[in-house]
C-alpha atoms as a PDB file:
ATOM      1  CA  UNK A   1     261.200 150.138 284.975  1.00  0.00           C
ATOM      2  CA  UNK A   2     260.810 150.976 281.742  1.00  0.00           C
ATOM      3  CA  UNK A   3     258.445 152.647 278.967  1.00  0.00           C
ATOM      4  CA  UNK A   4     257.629 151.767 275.437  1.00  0.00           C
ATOM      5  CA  UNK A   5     255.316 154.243 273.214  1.00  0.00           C
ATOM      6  CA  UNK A   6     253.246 151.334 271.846  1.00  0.00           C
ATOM      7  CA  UNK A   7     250.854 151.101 268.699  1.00  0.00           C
ATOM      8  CA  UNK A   8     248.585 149.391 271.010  1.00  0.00           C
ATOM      9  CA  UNK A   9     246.749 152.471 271.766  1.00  0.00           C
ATOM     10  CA  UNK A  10     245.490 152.558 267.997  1.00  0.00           C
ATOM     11  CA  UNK A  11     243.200 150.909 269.969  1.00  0.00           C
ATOM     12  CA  UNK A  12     241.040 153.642 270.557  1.00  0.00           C
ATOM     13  CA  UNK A  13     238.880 152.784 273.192  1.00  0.00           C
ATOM     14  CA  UNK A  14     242.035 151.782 275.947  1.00  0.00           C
ATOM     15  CA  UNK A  15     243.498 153.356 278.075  1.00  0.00           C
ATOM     16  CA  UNK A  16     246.089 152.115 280.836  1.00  0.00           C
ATOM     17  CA  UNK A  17     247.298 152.903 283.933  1.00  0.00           C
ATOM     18  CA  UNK A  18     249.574 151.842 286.826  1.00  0.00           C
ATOM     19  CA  UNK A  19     249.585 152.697 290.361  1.00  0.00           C
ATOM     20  CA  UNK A  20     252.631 151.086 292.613  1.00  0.00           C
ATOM     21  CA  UNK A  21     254.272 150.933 296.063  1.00  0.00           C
ATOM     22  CA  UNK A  22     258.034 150.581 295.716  1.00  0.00           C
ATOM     23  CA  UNK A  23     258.254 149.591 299.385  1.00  0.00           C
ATOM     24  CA  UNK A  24     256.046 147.183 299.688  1.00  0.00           C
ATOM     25  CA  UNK A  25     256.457 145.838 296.227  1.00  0.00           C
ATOM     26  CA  UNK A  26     252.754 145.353 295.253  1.00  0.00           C
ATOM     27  CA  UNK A  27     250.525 147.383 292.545  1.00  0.00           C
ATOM     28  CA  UNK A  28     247.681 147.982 290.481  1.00  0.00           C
ATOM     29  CA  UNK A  29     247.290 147.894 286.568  1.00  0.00           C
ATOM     30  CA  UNK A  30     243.885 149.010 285.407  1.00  0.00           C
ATOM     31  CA  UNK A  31     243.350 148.577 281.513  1.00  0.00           C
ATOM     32  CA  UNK A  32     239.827 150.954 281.047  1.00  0.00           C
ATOM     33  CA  UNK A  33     237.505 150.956 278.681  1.00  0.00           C
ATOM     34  CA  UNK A  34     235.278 154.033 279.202  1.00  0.00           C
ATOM     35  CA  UNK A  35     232.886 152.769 276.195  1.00  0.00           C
ATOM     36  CA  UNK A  36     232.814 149.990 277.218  1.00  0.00           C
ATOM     37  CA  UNK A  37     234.267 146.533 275.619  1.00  0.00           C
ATOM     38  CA  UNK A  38     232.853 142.843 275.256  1.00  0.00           C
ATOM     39  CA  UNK A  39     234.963 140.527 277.185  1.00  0.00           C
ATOM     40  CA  UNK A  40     236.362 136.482 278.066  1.00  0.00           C
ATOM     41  CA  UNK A  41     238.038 134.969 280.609  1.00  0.00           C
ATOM     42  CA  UNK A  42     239.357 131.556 280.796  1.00  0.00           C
ATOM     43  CA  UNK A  43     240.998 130.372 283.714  1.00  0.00           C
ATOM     44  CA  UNK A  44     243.543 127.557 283.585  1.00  0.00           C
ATOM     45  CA  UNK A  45     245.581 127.553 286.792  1.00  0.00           C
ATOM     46  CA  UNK A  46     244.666 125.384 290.176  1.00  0.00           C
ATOM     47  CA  UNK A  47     244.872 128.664 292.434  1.00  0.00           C
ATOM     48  CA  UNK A  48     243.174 131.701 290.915  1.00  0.00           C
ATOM     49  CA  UNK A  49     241.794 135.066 292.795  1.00  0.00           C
ATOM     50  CA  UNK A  50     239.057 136.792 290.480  1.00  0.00           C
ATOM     51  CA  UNK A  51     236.097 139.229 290.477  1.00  0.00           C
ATOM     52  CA  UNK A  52     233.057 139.526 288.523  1.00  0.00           C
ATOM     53  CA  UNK A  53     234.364 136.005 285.528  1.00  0.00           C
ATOM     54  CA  UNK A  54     230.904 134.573 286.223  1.00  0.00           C
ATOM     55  CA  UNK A  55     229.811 137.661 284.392  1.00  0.00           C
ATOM     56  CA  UNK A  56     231.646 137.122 281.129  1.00  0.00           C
ATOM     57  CA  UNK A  57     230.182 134.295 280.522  1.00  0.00           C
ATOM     58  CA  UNK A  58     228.556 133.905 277.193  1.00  0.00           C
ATOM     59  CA  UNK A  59     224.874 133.120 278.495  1.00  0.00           C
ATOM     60  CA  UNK A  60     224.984 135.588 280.925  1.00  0.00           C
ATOM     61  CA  UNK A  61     223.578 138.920 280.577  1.00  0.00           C
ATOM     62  CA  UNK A  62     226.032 142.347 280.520  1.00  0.00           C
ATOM     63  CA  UNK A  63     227.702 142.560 277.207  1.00  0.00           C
ATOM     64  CA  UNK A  64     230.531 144.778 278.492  1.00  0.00           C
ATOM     65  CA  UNK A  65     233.154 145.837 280.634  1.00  0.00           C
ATOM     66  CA  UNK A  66     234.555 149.345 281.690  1.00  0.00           C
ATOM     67  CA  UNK A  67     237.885 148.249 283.344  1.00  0.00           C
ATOM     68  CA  UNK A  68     239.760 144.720 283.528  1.00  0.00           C
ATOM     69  CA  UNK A  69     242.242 144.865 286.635  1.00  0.00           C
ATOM     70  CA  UNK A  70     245.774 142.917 287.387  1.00  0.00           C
ATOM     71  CA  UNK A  71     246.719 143.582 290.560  1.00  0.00           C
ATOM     72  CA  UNK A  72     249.111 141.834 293.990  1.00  0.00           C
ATOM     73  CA  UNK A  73     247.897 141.438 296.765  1.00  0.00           C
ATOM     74  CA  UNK A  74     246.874 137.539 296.612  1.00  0.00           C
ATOM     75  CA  UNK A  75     242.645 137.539 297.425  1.00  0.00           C
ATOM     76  CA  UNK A  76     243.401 141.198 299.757  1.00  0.00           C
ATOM     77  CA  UNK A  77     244.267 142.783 296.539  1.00  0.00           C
ATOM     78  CA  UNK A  78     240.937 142.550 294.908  1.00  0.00           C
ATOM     79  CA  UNK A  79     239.892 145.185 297.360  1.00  0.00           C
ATOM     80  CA  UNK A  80     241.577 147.353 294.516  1.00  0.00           C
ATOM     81  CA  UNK A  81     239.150 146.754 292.324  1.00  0.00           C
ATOM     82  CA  UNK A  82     236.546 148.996 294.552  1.00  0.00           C
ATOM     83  CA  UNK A  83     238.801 151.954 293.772  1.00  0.00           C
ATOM     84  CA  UNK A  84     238.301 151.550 290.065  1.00  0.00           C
ATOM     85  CA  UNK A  85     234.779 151.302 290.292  1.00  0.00           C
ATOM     86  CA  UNK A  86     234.840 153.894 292.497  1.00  0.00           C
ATOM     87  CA  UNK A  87     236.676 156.079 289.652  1.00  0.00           C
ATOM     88  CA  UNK A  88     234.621 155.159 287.177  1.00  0.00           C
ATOM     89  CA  UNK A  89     231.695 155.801 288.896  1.00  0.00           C
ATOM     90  CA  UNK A  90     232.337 159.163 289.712  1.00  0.00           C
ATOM     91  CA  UNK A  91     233.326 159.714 285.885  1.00  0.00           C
ATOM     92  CA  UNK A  92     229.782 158.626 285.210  1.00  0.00           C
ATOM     93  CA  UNK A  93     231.216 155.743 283.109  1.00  0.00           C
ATOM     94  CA  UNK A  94     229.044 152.759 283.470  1.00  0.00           C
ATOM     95  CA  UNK A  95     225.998 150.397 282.765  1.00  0.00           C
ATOM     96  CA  UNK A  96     222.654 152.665 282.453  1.00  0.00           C
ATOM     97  CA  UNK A  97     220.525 150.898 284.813  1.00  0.00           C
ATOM     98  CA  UNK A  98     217.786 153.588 284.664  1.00  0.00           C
ATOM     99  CA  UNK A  99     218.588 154.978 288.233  1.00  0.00           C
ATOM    100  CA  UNK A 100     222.687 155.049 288.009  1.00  0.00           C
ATOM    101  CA  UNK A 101     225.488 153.772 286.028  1.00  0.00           C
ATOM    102  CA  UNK A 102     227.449 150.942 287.408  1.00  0.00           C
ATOM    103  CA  UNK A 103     230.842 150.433 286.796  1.00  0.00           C
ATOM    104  CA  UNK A 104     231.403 146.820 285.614  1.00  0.00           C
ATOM    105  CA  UNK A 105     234.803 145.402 286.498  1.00  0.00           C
ATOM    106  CA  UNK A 106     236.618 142.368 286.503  1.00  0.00           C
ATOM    107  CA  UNK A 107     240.293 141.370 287.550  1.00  0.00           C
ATOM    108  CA  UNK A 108     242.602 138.724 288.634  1.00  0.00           C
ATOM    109  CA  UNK A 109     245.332 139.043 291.516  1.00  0.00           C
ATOM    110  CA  UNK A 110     248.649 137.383 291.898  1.00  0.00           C
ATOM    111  CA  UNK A 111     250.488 136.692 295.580  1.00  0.00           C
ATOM    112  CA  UNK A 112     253.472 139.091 295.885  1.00  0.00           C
ATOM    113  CA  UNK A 113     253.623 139.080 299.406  1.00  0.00           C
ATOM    114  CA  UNK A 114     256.997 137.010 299.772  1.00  0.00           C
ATOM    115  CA  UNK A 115     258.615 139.421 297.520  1.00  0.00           C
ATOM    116  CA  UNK A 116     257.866 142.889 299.143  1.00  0.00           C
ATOM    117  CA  UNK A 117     256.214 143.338 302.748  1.00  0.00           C
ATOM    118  CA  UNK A 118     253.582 141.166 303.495  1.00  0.00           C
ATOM    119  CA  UNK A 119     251.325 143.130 305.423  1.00  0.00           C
ATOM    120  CA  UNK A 120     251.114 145.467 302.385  1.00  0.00           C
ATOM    121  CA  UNK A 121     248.436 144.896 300.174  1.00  0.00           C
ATOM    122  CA  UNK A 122     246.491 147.182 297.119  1.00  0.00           C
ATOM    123  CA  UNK A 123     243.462 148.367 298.426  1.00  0.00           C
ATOM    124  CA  UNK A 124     241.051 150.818 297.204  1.00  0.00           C
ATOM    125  CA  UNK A 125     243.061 154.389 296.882  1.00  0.00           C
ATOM    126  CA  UNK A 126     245.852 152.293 294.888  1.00  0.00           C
ATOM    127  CA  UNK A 127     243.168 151.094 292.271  1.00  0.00           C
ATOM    128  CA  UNK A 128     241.553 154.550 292.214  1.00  0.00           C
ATOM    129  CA  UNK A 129     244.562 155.923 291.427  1.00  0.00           C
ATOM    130  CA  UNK A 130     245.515 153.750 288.485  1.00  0.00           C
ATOM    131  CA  UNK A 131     242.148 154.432 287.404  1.00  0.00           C
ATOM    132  CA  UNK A 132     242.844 158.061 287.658  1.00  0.00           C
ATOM    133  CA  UNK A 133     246.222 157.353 286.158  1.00  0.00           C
ATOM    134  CA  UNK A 134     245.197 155.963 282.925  1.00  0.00           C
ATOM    135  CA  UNK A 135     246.032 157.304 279.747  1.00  0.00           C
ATOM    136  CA  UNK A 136     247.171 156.367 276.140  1.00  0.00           C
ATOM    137  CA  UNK A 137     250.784 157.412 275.672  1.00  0.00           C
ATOM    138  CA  UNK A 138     253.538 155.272 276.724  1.00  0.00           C
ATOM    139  CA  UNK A 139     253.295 151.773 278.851  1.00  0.00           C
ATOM    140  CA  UNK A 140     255.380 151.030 281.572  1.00  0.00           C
ATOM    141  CA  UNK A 141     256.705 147.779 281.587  1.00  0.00           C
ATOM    142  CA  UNK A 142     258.753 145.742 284.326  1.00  0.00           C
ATOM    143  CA  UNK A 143     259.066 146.509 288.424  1.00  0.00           C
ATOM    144  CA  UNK A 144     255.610 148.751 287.980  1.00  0.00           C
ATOM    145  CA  UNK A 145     251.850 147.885 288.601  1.00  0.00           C
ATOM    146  CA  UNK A 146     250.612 144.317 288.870  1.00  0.00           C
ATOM    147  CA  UNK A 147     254.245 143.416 288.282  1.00  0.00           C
ATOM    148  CA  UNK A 148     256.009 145.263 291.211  1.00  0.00           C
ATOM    149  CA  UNK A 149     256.770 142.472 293.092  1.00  0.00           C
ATOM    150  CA  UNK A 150     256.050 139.545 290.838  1.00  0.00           C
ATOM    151  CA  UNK A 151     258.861 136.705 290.465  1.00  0.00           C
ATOM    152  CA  UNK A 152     259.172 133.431 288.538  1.00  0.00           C
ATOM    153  CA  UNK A 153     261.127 130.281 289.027  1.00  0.00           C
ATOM    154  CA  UNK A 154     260.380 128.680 292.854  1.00  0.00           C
ATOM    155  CA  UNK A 155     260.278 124.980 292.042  1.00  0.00           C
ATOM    156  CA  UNK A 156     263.247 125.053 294.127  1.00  0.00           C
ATOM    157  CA  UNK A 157     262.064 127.366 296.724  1.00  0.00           C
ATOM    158  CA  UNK A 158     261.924 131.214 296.973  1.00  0.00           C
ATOM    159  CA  UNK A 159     265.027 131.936 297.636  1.00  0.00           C
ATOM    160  CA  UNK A 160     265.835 130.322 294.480  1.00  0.00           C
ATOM    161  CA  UNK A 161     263.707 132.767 292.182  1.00  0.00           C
ATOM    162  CA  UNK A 162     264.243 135.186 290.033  1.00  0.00           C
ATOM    163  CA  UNK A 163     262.542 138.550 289.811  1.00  0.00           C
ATOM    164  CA  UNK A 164     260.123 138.969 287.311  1.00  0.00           C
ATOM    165  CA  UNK A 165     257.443 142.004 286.403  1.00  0.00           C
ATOM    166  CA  UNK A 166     254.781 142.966 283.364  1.00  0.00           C
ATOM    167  CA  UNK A 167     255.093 143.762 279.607  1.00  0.00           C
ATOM    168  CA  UNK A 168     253.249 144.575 276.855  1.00  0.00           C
ATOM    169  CA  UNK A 169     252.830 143.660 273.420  1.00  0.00           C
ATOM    170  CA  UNK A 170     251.576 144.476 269.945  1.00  0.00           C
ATOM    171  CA  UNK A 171     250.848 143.334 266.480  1.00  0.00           C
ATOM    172  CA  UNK A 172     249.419 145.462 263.762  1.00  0.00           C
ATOM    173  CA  UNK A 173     247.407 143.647 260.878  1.00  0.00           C
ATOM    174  CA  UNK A 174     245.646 144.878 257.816  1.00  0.00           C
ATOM    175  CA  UNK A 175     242.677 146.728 257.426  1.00  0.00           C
ATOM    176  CA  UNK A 176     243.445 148.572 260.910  1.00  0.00           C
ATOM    177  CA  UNK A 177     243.243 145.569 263.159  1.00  0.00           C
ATOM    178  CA  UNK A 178     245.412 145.538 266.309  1.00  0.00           C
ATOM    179  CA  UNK A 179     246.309 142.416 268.494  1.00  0.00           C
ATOM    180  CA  UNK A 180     248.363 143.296 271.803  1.00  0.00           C
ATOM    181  CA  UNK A 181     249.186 141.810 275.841  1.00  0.00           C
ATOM    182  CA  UNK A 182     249.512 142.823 279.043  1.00  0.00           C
ATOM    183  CA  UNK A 183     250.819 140.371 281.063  1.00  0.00           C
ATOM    184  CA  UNK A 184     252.221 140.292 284.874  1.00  0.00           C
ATOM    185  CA  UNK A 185     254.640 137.161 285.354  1.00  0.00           C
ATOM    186  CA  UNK A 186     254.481 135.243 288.508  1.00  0.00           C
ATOM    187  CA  UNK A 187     255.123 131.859 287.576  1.00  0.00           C
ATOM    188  CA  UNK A 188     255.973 128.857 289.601  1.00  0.00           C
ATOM    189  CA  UNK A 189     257.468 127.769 286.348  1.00  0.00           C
ATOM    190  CA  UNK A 190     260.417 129.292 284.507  1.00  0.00           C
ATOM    191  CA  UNK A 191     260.440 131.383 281.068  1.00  0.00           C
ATOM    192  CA  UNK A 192     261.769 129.695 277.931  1.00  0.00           C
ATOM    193  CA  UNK A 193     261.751 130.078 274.459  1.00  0.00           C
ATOM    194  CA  UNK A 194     261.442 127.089 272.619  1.00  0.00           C
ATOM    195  CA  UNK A 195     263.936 124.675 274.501  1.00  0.00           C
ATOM    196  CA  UNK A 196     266.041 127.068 275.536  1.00  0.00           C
ATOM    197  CA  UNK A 197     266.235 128.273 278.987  1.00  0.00           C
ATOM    198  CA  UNK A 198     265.727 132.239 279.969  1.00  0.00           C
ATOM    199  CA  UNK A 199     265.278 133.163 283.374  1.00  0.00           C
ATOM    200  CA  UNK A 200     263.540 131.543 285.911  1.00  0.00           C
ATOM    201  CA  UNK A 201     265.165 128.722 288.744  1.00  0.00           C
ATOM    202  CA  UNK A 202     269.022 129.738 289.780  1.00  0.00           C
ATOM    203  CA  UNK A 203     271.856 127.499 290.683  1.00  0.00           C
ATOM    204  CA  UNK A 204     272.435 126.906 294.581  1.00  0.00           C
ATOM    205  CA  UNK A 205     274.952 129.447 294.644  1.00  0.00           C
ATOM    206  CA  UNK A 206     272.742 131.742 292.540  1.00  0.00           C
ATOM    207  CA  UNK A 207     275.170 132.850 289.929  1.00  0.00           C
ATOM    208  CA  UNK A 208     272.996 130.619 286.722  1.00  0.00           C
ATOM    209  CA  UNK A 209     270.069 129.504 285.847  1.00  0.00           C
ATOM    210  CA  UNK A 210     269.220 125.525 285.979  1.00  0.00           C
ATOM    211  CA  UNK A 211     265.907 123.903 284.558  1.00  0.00           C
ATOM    212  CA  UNK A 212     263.011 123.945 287.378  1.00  0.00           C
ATOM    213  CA  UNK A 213     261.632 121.011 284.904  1.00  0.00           C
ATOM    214  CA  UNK A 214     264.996 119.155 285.466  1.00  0.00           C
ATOM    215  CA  UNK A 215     264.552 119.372 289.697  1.00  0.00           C
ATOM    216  CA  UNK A 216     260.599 117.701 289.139  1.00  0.00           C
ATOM    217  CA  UNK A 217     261.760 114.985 287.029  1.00  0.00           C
ATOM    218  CA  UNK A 218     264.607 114.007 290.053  1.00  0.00           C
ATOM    219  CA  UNK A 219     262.231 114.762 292.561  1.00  0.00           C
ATOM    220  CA  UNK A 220     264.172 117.808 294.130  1.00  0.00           C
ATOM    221  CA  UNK A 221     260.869 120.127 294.132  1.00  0.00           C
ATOM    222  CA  UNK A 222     260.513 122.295 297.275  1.00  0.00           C
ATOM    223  CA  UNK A 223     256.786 121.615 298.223  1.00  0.00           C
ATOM    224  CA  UNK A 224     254.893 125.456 297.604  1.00  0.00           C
ATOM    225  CA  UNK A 225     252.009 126.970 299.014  1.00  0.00           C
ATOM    226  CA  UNK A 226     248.677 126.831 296.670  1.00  0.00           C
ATOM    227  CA  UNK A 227     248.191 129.987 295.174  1.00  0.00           C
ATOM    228  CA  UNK A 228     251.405 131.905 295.770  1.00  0.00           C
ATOM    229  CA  UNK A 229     252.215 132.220 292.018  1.00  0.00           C
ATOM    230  CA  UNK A 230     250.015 133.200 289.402  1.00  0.00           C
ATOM    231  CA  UNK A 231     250.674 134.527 285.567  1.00  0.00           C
ATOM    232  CA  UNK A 232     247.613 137.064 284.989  1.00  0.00           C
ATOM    233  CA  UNK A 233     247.068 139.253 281.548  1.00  0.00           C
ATOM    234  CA  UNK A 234     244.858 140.427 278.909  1.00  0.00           C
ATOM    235  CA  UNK A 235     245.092 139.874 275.162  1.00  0.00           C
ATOM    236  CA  UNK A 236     243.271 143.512 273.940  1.00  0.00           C
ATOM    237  CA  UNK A 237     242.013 144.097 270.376  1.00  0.00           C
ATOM    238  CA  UNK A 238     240.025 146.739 268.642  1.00  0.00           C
ATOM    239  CA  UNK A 239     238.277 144.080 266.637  1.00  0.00           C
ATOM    240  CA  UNK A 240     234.211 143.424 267.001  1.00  0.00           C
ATOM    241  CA  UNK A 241     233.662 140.123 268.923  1.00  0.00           C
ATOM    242  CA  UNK A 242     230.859 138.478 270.858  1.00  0.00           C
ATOM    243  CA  UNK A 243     231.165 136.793 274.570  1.00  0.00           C
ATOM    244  CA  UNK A 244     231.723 133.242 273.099  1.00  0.00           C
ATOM    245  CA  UNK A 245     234.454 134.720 270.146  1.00  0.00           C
ATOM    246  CA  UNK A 246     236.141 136.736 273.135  1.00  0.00           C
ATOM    247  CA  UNK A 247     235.989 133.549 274.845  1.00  0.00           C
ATOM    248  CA  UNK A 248     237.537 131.901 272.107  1.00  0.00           C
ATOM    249  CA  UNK A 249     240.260 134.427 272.033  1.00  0.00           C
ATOM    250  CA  UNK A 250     241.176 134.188 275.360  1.00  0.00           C
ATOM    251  CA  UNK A 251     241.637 130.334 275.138  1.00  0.00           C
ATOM    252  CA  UNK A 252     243.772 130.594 272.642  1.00  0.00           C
ATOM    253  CA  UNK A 253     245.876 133.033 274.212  1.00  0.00           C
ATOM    254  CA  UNK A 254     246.974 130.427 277.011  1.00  0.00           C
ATOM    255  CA  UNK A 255     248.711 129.045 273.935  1.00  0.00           C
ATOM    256  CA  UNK A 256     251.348 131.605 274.085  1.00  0.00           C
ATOM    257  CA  UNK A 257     251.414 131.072 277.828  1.00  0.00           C
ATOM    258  CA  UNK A 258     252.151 127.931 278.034  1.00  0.00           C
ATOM    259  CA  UNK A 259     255.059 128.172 275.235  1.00  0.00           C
ATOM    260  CA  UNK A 260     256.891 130.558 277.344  1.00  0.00           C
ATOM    261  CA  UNK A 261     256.383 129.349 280.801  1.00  0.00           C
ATOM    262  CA  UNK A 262     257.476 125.762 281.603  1.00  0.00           C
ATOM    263  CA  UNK A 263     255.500 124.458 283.348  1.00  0.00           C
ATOM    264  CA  UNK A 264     252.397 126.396 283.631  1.00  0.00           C
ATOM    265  CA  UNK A 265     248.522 125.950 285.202  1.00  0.00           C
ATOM    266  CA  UNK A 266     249.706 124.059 288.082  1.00  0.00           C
ATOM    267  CA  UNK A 267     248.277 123.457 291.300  1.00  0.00           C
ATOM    268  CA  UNK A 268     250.529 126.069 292.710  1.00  0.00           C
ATOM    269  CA  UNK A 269     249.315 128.719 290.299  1.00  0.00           C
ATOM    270  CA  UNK A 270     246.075 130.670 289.122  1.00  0.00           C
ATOM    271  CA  UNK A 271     246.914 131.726 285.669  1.00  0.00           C
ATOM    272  CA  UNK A 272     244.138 133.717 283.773  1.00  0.00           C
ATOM    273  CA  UNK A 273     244.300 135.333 280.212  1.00  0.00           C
ATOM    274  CA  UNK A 274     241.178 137.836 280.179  1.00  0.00           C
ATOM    275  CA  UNK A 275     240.235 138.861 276.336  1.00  0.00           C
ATOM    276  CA  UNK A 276     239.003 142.350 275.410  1.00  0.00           C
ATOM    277  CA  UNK A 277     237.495 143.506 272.200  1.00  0.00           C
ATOM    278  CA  UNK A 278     236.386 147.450 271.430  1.00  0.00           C
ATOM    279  CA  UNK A 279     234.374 146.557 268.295  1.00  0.00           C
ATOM    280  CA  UNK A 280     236.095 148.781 265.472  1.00  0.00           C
ATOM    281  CA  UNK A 281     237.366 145.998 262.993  1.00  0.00           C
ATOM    282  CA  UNK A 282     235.847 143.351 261.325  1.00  0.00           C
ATOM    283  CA  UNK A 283     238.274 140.589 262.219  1.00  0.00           C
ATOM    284  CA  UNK A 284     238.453 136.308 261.869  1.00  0.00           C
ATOM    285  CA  UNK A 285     238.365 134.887 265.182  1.00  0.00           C
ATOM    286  CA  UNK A 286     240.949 132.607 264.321  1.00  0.00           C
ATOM    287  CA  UNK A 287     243.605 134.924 263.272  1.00  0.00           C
ATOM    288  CA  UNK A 288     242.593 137.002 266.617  1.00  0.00           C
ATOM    289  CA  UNK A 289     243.183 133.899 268.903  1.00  0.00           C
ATOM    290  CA  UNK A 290     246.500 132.527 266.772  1.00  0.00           C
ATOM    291  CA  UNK A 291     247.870 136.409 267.174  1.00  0.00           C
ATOM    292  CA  UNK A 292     247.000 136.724 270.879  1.00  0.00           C
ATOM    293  CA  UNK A 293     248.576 133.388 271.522  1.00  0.00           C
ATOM    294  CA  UNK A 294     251.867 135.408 269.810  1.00  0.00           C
ATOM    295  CA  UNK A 295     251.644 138.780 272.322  1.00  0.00           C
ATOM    296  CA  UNK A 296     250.874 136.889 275.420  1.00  0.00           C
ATOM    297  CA  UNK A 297     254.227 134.878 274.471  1.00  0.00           C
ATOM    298  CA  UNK A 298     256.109 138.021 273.186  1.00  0.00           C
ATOM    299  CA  UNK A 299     254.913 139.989 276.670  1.00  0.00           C
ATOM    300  CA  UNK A 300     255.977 137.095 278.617  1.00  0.00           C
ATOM    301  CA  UNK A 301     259.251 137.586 277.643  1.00  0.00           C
ATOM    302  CA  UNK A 302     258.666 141.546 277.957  1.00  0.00           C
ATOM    303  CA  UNK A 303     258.330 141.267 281.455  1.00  0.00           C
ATOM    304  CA  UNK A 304     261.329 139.533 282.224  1.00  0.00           C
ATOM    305  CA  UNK A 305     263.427 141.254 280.118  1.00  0.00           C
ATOM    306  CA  UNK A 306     262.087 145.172 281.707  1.00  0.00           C
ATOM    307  CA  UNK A 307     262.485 143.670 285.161  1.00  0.00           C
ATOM    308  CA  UNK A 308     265.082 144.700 287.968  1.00  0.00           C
ATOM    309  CA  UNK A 309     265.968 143.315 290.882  1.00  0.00           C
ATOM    310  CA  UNK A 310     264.376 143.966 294.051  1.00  0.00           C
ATOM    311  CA  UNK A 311     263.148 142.578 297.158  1.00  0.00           C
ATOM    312  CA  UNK A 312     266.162 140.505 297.785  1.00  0.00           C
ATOM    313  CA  UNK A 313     265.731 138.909 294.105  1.00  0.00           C
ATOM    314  CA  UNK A 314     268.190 139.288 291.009  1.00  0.00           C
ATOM    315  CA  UNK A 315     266.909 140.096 287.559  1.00  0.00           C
ATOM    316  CA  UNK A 316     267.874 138.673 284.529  1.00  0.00           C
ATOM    317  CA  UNK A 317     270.238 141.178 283.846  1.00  0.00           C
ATOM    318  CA  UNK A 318     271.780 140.282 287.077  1.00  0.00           C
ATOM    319  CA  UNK A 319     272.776 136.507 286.155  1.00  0.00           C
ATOM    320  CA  UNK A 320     275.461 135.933 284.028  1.00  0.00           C
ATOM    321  CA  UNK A 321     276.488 132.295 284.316  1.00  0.00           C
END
């Protein structure tokens, strides 16, 4: 693990936090939003595990969220989510419904279970306690939260992989406006930039990394369960947005998704980009989407890079062929 003291909290109405079991490599990130922020989802892989998208819809009625949740666990881990609500709750953070304030939350999940212990799974005290957690200093980025046990590159099978984990990233524009990611990496997929090759698929003996696309095209694949991948993140801005512009953004930030993970939104995976706006800066919705099509890439490659090995997986650190 490591920690970054990011210009992303110039957004001023986030905070993060992580909650993690080392053991059974799983976790809970909870990005909070205590007044509240307007919100998109769009959800391009075969495979997902969500609560509360319906909700962001544009035509439908709530206008904000208080929390947005990445979490393991596969559809278990969104059990989690109760904890933050929970938190929040108590805090007295949530929609004024004239008798009490409920907490409105929404997540995604990724399967970790063939990385730690199976039988382990985030439930309610985890997500409280990243709730609890959250504050606005530094970020941790790799083996921690929704990227404890989170691994990339099984076109070849899982013993093939390569560990992987979640990282953050942030671009400052004029006039105050901040663009930044959070994104946990659990791709069938590997990582690339451009045509080059990261981290992702290994070599039969392990020692290198070979191109997962290269195994599909000679029909090498090793079939994989539905849903036991999953890329899941937020693109986060202080800039003032509606539903259908958060929307917008969050389309667009599949963009920088699918230029670092090759290939992405397959059957085999559930990938989501949530957006998040705290209304402080006027902002063009274009430059927002084309920006948080840049952090969800630059994150991508965060996570990798912050990683270490565990569960039986190397990191990228670990192969040097």
């Amino acid at each position: 693990m490591t920690t970054r003291r990011h210009e992303l909290f110039d957004i001023r109405g986030l905070a993060i936090g992580h909650a993690s079991d080392p053991e059974g490599l799983t976790g809970v990130t909870v990005l909070r939003f205590d007044q509240g922020a307007t919100a998109g989802v769009d959800v391009r892989g075969a495979a997902p595990g969500t609560r509360e998208t319906e909700l962001l819809r544009p035509e439908n009625l709530v206008n904000s969220v208080h929390a947005i949740v990445l979490c393991g666990g596969s559809a278990p881990g969104l059990a989690s989510m109760n904890g933050v609500s929970r938190y929040l709750e108590e805090q007295g953070i949530g929609l004024p419904t004239g008798f009490i304030r409920i907490p409105i939350v929404t997540g995604a999940v990724l399967f970790d279970q063939s990385v730690g212990d199976a039988s382990v799974r985030p439930g309610e005290q985890m997500g409280y306690e990243a709730t609890r957690l959250a504050g606005r200093q530094d970020v941790a980025e790799g083996n921690v939260g929704a990227g404890t046990g989170a691994s990339i590159g099984k076109i070849a099978g899982f013993d093939r992989a390569t560990k992987s984990g979640i990282g953050c990233d942030v671009i400052k524009l004029g006039k105050g406006l901040v663009v930044a990611a959070v994104v946990a990496v659990n791709a069938w997929g590997d990582v690339v930039a451009g045509e080059k090759l990261l981290a992702g698929t290994r070599s039969e003996d392990g020692q290198r990394f070979v191109s997962g696309m290269d195994i599909l095209r000679d029909d090498r694949a090793v079939e994989a369960l539905p849903g036991t991948n999953t890329t899941i993140g937020v693109v986060v801005t202080n800039a003032k947005l509606t539903k259908a512009q958060a929307l917008k953004v969050a389309q667009m930030g599949h963009d920088g998704l699918s230029r670092a993970i090759r290939p992405a939104h397959s059957m085999y995976d559930g990938d989501t980009i949530f957006s998040a706006a705290t209304g402080e800066v006027e902002a063009d919705v274009n430059v927002l989407g084309i920006m948080g099509a840049e952090v969800v890439e630059q994150a991508i490659y965060r996570a990798i890079y912050t990683a270490t090995a565990a569960g039986g997986l190397p990191a990228i650190h670990d192969i040097t062929g």
